[in-house]
C-alpha atoms as a PDB file:
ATOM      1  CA  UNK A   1     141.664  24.636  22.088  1.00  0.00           C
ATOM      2  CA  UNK A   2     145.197  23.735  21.450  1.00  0.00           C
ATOM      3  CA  UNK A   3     146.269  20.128  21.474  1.00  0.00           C
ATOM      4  CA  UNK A   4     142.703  19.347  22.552  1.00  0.00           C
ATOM      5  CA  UNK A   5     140.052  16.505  20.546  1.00  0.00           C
ATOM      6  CA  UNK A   6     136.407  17.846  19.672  1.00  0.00           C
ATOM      7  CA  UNK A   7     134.607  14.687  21.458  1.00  0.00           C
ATOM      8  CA  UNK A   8     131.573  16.813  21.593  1.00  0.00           C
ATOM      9  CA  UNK A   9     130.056  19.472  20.179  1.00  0.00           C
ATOM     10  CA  UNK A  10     127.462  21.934  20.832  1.00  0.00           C
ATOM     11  CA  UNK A  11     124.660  20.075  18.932  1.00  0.00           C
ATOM     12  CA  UNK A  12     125.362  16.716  20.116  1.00  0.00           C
ATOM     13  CA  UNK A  13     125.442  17.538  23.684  1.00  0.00           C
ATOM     14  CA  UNK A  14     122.115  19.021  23.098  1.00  0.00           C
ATOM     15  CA  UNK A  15     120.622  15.950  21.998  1.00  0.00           C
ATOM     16  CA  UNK A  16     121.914  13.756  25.118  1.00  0.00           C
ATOM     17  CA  UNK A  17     120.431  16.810  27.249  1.00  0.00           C
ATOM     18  CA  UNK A  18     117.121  16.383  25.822  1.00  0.00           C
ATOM     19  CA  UNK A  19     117.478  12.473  25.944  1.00  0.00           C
ATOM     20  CA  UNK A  20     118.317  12.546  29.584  1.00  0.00           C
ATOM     21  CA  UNK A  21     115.350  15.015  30.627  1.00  0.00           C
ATOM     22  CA  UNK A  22     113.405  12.287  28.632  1.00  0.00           C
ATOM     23  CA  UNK A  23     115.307   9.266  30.918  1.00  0.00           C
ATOM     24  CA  UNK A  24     114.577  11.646  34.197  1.00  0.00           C
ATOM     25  CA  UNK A  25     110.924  11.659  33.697  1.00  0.00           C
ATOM     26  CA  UNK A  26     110.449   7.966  33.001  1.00  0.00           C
ATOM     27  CA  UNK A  27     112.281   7.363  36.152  1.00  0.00           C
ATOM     28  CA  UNK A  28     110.763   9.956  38.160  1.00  0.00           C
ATOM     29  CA  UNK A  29     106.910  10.378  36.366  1.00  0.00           C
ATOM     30  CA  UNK A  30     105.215   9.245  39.685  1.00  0.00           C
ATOM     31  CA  UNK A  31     107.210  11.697  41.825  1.00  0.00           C
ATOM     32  CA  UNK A  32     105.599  15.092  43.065  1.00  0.00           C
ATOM     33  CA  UNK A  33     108.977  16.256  43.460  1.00  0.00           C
ATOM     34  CA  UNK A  34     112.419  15.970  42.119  1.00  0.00           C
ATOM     35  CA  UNK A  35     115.577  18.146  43.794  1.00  0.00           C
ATOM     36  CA  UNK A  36     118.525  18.437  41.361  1.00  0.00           C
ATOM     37  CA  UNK A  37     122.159  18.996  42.813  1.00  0.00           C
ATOM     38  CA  UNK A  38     124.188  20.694  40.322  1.00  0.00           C
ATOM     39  CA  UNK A  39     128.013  20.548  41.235  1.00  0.00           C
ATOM     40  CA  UNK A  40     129.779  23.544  40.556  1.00  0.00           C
ATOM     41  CA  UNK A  41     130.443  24.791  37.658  1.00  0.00           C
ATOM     42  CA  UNK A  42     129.848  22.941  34.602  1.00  0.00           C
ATOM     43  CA  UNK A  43     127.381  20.174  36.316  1.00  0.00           C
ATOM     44  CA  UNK A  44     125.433  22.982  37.706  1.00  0.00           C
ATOM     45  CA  UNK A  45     125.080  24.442  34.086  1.00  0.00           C
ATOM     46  CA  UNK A  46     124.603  21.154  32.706  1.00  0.00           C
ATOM     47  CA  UNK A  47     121.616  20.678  35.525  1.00  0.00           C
ATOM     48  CA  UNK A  48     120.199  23.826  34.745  1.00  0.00           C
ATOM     49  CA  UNK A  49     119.960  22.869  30.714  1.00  0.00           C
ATOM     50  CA  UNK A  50     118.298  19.773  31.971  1.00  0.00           C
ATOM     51  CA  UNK A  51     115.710  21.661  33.869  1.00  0.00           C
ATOM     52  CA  UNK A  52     115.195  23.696  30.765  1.00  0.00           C
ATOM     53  CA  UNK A  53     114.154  20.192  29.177  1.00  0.00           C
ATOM     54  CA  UNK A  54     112.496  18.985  32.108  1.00  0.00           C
ATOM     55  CA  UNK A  55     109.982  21.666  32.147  1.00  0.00           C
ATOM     56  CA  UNK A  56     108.667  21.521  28.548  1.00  0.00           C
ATOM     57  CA  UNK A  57     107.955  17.903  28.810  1.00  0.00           C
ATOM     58  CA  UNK A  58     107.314  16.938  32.725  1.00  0.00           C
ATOM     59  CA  UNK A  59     104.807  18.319  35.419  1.00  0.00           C
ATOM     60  CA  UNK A  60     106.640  17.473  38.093  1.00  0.00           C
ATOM     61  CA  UNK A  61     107.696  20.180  40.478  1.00  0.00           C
ATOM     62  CA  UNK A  62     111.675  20.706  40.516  1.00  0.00           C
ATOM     63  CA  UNK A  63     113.993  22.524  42.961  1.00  0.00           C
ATOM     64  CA  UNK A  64     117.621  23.368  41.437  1.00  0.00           C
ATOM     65  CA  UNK A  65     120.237  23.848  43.910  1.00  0.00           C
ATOM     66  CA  UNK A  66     124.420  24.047  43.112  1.00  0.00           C
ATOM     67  CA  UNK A  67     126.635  22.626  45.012  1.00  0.00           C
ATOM     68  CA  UNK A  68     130.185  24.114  45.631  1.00  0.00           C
ATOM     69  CA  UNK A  69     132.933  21.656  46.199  1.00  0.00           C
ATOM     70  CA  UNK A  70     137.163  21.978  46.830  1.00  0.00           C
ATOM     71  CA  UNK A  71     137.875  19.011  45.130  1.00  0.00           C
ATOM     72  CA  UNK A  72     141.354  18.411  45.852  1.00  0.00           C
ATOM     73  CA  UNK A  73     140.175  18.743  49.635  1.00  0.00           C
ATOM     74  CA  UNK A  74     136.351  17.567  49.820  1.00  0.00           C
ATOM     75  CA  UNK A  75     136.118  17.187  53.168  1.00  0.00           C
ATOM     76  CA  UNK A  76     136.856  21.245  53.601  1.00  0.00           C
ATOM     77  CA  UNK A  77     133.934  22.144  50.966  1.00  0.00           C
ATOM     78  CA  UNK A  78     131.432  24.359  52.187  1.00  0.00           C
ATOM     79  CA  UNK A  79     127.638  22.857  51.858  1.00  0.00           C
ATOM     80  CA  UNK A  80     125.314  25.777  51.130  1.00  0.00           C
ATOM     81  CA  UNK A  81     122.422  23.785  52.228  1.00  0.00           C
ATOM     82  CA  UNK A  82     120.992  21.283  54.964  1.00  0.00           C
ATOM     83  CA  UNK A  83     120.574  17.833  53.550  1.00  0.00           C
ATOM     84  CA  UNK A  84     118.499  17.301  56.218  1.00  0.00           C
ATOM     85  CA  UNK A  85     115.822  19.710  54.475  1.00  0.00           C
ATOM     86  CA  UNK A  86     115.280  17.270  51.908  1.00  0.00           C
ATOM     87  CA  UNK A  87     113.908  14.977  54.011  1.00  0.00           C
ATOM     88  CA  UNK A  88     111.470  12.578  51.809  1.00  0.00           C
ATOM     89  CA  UNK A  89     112.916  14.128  48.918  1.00  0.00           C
ATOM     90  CA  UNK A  90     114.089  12.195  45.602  1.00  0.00           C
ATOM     91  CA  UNK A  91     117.817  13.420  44.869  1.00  0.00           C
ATOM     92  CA  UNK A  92     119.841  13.698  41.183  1.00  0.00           C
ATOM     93  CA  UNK A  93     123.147  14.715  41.514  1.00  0.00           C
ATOM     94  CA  UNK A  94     124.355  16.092  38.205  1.00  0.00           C
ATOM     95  CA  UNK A  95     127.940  16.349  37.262  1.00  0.00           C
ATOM     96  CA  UNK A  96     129.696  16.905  34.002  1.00  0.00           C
ATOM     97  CA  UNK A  97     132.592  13.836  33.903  1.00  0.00           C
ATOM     98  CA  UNK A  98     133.270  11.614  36.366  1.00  0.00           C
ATOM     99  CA  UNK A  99     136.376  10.166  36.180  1.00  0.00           C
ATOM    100  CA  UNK A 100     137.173   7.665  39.520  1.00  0.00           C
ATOM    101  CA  UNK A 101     133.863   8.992  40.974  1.00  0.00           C
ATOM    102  CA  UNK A 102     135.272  10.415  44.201  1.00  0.00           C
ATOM    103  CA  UNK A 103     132.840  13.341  43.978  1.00  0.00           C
ATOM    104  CA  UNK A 104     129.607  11.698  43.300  1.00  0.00           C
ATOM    105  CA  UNK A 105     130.562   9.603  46.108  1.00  0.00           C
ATOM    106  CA  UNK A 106     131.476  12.109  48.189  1.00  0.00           C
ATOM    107  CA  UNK A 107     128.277  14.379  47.637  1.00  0.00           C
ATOM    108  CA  UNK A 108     125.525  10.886  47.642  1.00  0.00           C
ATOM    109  CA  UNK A 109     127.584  10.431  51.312  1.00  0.00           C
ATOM    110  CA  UNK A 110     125.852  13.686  52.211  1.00  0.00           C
ATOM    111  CA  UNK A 111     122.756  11.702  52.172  1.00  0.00           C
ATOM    112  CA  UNK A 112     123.855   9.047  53.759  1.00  0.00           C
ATOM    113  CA  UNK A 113     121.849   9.450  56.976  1.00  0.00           C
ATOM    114  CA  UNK A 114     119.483  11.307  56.354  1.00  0.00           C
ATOM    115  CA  UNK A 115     115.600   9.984  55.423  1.00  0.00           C
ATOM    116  CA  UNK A 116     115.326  10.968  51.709  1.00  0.00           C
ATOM    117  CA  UNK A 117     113.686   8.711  49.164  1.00  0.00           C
ATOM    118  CA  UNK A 118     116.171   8.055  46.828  1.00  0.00           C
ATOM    119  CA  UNK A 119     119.473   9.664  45.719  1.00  0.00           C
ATOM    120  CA  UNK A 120     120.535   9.134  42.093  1.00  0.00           C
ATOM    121  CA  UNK A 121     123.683  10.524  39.369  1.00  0.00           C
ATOM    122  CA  UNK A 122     123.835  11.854  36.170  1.00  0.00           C
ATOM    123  CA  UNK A 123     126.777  12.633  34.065  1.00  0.00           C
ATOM    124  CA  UNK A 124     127.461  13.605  30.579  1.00  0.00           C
ATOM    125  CA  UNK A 125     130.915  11.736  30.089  1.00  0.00           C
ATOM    126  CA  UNK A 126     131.422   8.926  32.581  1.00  0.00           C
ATOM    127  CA  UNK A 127     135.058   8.230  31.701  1.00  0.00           C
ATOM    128  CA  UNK A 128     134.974   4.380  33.105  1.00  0.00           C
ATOM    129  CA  UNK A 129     137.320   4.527  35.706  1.00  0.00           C
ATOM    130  CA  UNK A 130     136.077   3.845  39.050  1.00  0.00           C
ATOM    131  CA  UNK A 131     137.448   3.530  42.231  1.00  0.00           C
ATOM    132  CA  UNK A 132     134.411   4.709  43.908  1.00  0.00           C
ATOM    133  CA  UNK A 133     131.423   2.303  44.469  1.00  0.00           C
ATOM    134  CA  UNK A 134     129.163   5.107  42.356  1.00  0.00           C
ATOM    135  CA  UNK A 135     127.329   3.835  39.050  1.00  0.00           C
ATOM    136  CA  UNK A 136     125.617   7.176  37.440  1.00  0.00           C
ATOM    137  CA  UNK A 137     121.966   6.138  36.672  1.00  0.00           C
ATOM    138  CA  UNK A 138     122.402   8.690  34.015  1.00  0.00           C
ATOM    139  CA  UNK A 139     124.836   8.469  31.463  1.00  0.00           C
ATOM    140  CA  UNK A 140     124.633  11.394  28.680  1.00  0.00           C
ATOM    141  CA  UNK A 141     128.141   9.270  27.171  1.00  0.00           C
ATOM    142  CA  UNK A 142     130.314   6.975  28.496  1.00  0.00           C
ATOM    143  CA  UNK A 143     133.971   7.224  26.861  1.00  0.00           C
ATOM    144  CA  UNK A 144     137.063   4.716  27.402  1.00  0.00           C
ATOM    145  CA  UNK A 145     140.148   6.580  28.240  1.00  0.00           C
ATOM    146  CA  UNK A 146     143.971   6.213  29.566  1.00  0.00           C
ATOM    147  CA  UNK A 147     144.079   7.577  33.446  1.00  0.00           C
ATOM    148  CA  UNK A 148     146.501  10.166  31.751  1.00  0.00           C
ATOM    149  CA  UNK A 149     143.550  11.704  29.410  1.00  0.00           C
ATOM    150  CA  UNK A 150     141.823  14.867  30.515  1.00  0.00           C
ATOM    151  CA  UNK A 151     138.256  15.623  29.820  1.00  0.00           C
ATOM    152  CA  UNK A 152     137.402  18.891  29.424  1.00  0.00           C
ATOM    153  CA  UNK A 153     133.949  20.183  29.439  1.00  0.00           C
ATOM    154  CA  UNK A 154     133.427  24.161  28.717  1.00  0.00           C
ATOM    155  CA  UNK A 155     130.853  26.160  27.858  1.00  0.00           C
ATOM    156  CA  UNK A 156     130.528  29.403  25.181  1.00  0.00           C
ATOM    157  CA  UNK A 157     127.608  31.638  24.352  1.00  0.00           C
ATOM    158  CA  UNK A 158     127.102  29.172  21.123  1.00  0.00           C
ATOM    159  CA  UNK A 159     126.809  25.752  24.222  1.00  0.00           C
ATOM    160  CA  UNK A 160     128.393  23.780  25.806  1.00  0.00           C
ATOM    161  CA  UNK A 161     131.557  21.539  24.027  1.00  0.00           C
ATOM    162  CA  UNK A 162     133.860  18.503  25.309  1.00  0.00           C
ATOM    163  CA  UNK A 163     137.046  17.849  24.837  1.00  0.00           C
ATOM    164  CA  UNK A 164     140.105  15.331  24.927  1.00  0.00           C
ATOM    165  CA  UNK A 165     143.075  16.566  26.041  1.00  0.00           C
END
């Protein structure tokens, strides 16, 4: 990647997945059941590595959904599910960076009414710049930038990489 900073590589990131399915279970060991919001498209890949993890060392019973956002407009996404069917339900919310944490915010708002038992984050990078009131409970890194930084998180057939652009 041209003009871009290695922040993360392959192997790294693997070790904060496997230390965050370790963090979900001690949070979550009592629960029969966990849902996991992956937001489109490299949270939902991240959540589905995490699942991966989850179900090697963890009994409970997980439901993976993703969650499809327009981010420059996200009151004109289109929900592909009924928050209200989680009713009861312990929520995670994975994304890959948050940045001001306008989209955690916006998709924990979905919530907002509606009787679940908890709703909680997770991100790999949280870049420390909030303008939302959203604090991931999950933090794979968390990595001081300039507002002008980009954080870039892709993923190849050898895993997923970050980036500094």
């Amino acid at each position: 990647m041209k003009n871009a900073t290695l922040i993360l590589n392959s192997e790294k990131i693997d070790r904060i997945i496997t230390r965050l399915a370790y963090e979900i279970y001690e949070h979550y060991y009592d629960s029969e059941e966990l849902i996991i919001l992956g937001i489109e498209k490299y949270g939902f890949n991240l959540a589905k590595k995490i699942l991966d993890q989850l179900k090697i060392i963890s009994p409970i019973k997980y439901q993976l959904y993703s969650i499809k956002l327009n981010k420059k407009n996200l009151p004109q996404s289109k929900i592909n599910f009924d928050p209200k069917q989680f009713s009861g339900k312990e929520i995670l919310i994975v994304d890959d960076v948050m940045n001001t944490g306008r989209v955690l915010y916006y998709t924990a708002g979905l919530f907002h009414n509606q009787p679940v038992k908890s709703v909680n984050t997770l991100v790999l990078i949280n870049r420390n710049h909030p303008k939302f009131p959203v604090f991931p409970r999950f933090n794979g890194m968390q990595l001081s930038t300039t507002l002008k930084d980009h954080v870039e998180v892709t993923k190849s057939s050898k895993g997923f990489k970050a980036y500094l652009k």
